[in-house]
C-alpha atoms as a PDB file:
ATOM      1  CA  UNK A   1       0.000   0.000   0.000  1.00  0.00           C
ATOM      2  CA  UNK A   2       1.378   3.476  -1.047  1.00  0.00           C
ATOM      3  CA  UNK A   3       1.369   6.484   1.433  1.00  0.00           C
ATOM      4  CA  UNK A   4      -0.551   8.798  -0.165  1.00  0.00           C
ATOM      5  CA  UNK A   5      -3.026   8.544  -3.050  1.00  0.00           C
ATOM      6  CA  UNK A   6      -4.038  11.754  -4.857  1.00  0.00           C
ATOM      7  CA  UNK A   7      -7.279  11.942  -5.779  1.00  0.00           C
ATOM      8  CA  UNK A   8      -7.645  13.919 -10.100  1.00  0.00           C
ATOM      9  CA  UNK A   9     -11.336  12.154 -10.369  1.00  0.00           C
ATOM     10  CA  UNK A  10     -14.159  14.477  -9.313  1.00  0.00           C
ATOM     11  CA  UNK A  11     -16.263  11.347  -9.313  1.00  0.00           C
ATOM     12  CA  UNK A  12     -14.266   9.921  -6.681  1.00  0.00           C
ATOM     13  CA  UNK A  13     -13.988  13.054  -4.283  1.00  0.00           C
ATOM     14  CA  UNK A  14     -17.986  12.766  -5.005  1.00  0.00           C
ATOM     15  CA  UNK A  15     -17.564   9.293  -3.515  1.00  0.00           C
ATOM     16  CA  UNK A  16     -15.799  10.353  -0.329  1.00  0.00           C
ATOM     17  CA  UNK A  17     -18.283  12.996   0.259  1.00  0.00           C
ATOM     18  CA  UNK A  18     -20.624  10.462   1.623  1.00  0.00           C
ATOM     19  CA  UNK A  19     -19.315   9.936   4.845  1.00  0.00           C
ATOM     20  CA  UNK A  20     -19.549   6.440   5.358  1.00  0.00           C
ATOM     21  CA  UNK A  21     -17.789   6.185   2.374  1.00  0.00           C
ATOM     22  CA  UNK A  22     -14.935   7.748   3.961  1.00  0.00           C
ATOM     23  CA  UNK A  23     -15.327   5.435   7.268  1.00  0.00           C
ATOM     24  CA  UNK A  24     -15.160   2.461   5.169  1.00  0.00           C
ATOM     25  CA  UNK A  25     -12.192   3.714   3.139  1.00  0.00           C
ATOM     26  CA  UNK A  26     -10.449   4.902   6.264  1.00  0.00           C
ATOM     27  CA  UNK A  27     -11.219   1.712   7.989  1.00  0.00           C
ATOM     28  CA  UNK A  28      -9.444  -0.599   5.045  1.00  0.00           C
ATOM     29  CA  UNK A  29      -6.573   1.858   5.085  1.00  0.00           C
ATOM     30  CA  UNK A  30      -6.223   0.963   8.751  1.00  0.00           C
ATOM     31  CA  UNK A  31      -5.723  -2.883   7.280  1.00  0.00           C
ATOM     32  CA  UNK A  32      -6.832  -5.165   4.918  1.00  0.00           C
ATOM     33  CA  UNK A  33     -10.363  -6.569   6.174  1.00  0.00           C
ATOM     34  CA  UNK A  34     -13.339  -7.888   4.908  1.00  0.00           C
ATOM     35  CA  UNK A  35     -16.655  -5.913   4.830  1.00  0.00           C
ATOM     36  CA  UNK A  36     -18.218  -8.342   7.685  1.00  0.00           C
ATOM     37  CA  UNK A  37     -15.367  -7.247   9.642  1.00  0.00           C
ATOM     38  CA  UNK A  38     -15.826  -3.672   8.916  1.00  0.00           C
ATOM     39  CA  UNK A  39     -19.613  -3.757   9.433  1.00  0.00           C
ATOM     40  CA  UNK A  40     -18.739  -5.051  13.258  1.00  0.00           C
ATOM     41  CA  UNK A  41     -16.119  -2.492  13.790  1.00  0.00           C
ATOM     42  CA  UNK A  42     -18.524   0.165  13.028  1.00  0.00           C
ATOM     43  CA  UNK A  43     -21.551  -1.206  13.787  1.00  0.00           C
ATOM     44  CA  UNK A  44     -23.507  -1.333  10.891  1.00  0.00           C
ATOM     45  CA  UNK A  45     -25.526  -4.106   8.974  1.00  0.00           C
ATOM     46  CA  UNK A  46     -22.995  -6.066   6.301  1.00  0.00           C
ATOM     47  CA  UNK A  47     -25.594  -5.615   3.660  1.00  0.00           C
ATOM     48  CA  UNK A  48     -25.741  -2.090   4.132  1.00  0.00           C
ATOM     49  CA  UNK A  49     -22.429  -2.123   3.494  1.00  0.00           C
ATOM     50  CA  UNK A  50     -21.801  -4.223   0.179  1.00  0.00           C
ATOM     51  CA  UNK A  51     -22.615  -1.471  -2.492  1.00  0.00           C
ATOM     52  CA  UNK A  52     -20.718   1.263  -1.067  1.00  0.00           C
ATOM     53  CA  UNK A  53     -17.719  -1.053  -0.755  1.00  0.00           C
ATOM     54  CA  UNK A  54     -18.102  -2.188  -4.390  1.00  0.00           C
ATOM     55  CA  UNK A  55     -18.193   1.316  -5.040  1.00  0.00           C
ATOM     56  CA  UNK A  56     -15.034   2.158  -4.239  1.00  0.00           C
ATOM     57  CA  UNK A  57     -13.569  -0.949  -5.383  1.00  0.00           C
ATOM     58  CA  UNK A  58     -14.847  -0.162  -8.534  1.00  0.00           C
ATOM     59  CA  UNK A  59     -13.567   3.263  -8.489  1.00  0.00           C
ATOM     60  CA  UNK A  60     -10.130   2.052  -7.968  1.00  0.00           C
ATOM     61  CA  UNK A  61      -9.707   2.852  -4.120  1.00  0.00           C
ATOM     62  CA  UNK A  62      -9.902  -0.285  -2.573  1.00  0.00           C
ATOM     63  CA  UNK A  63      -8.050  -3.480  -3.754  1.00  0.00           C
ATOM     64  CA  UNK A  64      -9.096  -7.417  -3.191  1.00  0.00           C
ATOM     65  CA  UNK A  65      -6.052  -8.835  -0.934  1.00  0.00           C
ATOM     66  CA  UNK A  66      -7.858 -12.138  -0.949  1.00  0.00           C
ATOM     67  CA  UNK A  67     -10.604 -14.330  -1.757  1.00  0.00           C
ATOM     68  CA  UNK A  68     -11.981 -17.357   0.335  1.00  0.00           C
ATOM     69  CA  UNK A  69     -15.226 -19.392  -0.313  1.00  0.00           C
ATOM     70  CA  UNK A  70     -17.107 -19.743   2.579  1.00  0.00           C
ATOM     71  CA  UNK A  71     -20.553 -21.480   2.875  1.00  0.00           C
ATOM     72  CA  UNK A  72     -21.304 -21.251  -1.038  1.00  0.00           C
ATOM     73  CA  UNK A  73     -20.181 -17.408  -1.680  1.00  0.00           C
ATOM     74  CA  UNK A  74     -16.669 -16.030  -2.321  1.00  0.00           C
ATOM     75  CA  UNK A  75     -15.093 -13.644   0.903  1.00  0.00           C
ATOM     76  CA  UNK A  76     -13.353 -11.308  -0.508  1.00  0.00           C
ATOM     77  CA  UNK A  77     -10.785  -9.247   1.450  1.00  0.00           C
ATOM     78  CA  UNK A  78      -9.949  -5.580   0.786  1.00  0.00           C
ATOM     79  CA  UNK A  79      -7.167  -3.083   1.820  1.00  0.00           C
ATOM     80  CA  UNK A  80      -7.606   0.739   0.605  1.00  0.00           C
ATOM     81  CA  UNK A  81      -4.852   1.445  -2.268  1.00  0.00           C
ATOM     82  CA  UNK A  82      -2.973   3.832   0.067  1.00  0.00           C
ATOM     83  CA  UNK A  83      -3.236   5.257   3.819  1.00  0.00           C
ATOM     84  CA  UNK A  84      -3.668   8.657   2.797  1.00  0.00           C
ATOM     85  CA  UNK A  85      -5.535  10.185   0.087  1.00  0.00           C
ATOM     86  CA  UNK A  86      -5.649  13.927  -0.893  1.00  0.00           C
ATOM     87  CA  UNK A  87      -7.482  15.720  -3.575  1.00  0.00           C
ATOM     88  CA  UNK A  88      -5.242  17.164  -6.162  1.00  0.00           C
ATOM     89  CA  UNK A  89      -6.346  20.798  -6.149  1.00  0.00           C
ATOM     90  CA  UNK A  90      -5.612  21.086 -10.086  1.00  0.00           C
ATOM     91  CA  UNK A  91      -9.441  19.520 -10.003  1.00  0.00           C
ATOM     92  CA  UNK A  92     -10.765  22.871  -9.135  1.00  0.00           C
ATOM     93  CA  UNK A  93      -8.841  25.261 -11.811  1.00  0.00           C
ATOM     94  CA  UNK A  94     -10.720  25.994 -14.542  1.00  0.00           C
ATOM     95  CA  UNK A  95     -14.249  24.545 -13.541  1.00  0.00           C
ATOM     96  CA  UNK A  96     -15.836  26.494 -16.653  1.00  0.00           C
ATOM     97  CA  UNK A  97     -18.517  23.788 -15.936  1.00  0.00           C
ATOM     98  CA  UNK A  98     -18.700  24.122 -12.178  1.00  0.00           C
ATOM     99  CA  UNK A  99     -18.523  20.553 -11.549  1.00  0.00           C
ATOM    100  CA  UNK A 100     -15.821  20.942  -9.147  1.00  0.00           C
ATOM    101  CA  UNK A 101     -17.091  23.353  -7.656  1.00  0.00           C
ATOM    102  CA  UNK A 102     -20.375  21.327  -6.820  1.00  0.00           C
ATOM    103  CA  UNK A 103     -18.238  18.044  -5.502  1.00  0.00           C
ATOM    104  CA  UNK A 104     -16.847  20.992  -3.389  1.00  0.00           C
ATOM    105  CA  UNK A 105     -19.819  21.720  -1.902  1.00  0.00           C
ATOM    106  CA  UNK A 106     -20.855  18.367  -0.998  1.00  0.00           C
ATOM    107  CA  UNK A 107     -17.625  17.805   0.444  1.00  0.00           C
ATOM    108  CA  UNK A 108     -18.187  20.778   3.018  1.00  0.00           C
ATOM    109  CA  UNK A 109     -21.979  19.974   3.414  1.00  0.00           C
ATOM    110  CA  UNK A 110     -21.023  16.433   4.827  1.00  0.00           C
ATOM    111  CA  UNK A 111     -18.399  17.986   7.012  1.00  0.00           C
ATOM    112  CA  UNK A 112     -21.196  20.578   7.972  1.00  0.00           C
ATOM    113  CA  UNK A 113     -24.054  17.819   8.782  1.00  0.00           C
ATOM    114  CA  UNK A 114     -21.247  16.451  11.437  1.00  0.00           C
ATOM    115  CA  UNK A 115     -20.555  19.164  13.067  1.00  0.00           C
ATOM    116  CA  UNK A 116     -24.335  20.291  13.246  1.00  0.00           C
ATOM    117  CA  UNK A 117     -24.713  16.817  14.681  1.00  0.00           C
ATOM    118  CA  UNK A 118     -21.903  17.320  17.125  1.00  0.00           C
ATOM    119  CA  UNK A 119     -23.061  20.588  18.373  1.00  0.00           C
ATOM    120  CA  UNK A 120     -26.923  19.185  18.447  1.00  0.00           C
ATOM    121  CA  UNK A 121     -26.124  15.603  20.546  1.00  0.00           C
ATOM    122  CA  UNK A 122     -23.949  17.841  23.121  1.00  0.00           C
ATOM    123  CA  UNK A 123     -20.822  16.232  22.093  1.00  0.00           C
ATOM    124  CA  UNK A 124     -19.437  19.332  20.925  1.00  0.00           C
ATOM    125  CA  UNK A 125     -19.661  20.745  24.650  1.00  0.00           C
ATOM    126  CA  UNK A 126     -17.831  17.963  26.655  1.00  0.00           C
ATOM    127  CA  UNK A 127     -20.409  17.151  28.836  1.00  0.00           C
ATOM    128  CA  UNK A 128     -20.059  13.854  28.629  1.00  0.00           C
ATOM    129  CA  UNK A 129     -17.214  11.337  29.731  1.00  0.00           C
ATOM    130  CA  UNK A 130     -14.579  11.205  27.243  1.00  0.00           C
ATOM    131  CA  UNK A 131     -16.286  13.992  24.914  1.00  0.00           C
ATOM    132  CA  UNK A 132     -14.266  17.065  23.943  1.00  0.00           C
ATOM    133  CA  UNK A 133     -14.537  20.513  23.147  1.00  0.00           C
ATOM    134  CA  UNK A 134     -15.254  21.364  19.548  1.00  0.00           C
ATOM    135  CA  UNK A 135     -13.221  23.920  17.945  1.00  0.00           C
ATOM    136  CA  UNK A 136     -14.963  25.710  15.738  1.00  0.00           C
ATOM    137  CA  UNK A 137     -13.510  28.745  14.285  1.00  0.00           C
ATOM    138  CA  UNK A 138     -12.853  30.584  10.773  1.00  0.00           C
ATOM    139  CA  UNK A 139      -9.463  32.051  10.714  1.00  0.00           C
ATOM    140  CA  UNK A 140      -7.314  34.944   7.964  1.00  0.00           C
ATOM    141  CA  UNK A 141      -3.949  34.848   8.563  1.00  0.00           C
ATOM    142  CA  UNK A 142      -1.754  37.544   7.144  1.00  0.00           C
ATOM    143  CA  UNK A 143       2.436  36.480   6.962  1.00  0.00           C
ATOM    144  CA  UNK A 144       5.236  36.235   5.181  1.00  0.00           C
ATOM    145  CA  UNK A 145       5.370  33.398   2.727  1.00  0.00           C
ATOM    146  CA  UNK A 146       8.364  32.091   5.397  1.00  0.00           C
ATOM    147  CA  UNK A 147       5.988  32.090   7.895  1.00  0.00           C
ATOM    148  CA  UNK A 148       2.972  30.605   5.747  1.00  0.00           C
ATOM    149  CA  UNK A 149       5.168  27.511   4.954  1.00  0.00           C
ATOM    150  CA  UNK A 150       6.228  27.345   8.573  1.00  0.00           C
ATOM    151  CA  UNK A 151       1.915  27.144   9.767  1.00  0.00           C
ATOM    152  CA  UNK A 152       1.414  24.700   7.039  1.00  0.00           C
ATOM    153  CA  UNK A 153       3.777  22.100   7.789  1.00  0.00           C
ATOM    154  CA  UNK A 154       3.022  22.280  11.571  1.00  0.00           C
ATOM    155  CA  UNK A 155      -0.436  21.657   9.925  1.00  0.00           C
ATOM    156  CA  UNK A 156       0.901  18.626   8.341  1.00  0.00           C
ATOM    157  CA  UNK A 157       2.402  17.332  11.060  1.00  0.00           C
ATOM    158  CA  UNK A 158      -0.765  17.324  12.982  1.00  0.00           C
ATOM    159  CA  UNK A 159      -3.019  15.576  10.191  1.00  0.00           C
ATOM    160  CA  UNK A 160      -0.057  12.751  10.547  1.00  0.00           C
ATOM    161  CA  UNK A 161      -0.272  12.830  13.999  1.00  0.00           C
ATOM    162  CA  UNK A 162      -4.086  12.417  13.933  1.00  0.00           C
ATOM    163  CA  UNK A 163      -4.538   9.880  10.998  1.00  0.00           C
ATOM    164  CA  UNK A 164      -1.776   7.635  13.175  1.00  0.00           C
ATOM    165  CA  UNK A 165      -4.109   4.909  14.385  1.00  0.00           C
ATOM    166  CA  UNK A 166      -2.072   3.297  17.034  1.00  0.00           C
ATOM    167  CA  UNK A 167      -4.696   3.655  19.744  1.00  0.00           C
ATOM    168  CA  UNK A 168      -7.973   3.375  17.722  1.00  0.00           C
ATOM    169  CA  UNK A 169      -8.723  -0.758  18.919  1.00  0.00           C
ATOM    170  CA  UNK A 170      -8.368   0.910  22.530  1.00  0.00           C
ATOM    171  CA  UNK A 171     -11.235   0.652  24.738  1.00  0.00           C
ATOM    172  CA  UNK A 172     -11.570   4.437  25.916  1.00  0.00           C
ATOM    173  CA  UNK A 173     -11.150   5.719  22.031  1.00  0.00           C
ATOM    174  CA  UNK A 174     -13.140   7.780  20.974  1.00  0.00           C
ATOM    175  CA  UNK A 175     -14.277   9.223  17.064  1.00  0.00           C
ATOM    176  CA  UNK A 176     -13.375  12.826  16.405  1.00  0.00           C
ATOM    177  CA  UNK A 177     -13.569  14.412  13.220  1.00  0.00           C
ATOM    178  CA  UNK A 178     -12.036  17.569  11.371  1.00  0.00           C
ATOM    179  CA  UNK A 179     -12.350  19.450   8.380  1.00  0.00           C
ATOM    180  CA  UNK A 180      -9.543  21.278   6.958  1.00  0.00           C
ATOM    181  CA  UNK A 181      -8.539  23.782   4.504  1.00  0.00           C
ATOM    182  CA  UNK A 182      -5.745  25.710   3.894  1.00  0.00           C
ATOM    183  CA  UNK A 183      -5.589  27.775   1.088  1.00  0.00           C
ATOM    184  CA  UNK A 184      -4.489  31.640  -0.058  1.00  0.00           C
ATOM    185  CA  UNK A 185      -6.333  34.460   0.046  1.00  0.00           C
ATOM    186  CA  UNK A 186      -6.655  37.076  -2.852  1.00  0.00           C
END
């Protein structure tokens, strides 16, 4: 499995919109699995499953590591095609269609329906055990290019930080989520 992936397919940046999409991708980049494995993990109902991992099989992000036959039906196991993906920004230049620019919107809107959820449920506020405080904040930064290169790579080192999954089968984990961008200003 590669590193990092870049994504240059609006269809599949459409794909990872859906946010279980992106649980089930992150979950196979975690290790290769099966999709009965991955529906226990996050408690969900296999069949529920099935199309949206064929989905991104088809689309190239997942890979079969194995198959088995099992009780008259083939198991297959998948592993996601890298353990980082990224969206290549070249997707958004010259959207004289505004294609992009729509997958870009559904991209936020699914970031926006979790943190609406957060803040709704209370487990934005940290009332409950183990919950944290949401960060929510929209930030301009004016610096020298120096100084821009410096924020973004302490920015980088945090998303590596965070995708490192080395306590995620612990009993007192818990899910967090973020939604970044980083990007100049005119």
């Amino acid at each position: 499995m590669k590193k990092t992936h870049k994504i240059n397919d609006l269809e599949h940046v459409r794909l990872l919109a859906d946010p279980l999409k992106l649980q089930l991708l992150q979950a196979f980049a975690d290790g290769a699995s099966t999709t009965k494995a991955v529906a226990s993990k996050l408690g969900e109902s296999v069949t529920k499953l099935y199309r949206h991992v064929d989905a991104l099989h088809e689309a190239g992000l997942l890979e079969v590591v194995s198959e088995q036959q099992k009780r008259g039906t083939i198991e297959r196991t998948f592993r996601a095609i890298a353990a980082r993906f990224e969206v290549d920004q070249s997707l958004f230049t010259d959207d004289a269609d505004g294609g992009a620019a729509a997958v870009a919107r559904e991209v936020l809107r699914a970031g926006e329906q979790e943190i609406i959820s957060a803040l709704a449920t209370g487990k934005a506020t940290g009332d409950k055990p183990g919950d944290e405080d949401l960060i929510l904040m929209r930030l301009r930064i004016r610096a020298t290019p120096a100084r821009m290169k410096k924020l973004r790579g302490l920015l980088q080192e945090w998303i590596d930080v965070a995708e490192d999954s080395e306590d995620e089968d612990s009993d007192d984990a818990i899910d967090a989520g973020a939604l970044i961008a980083f990007y100049p200003l005119d």
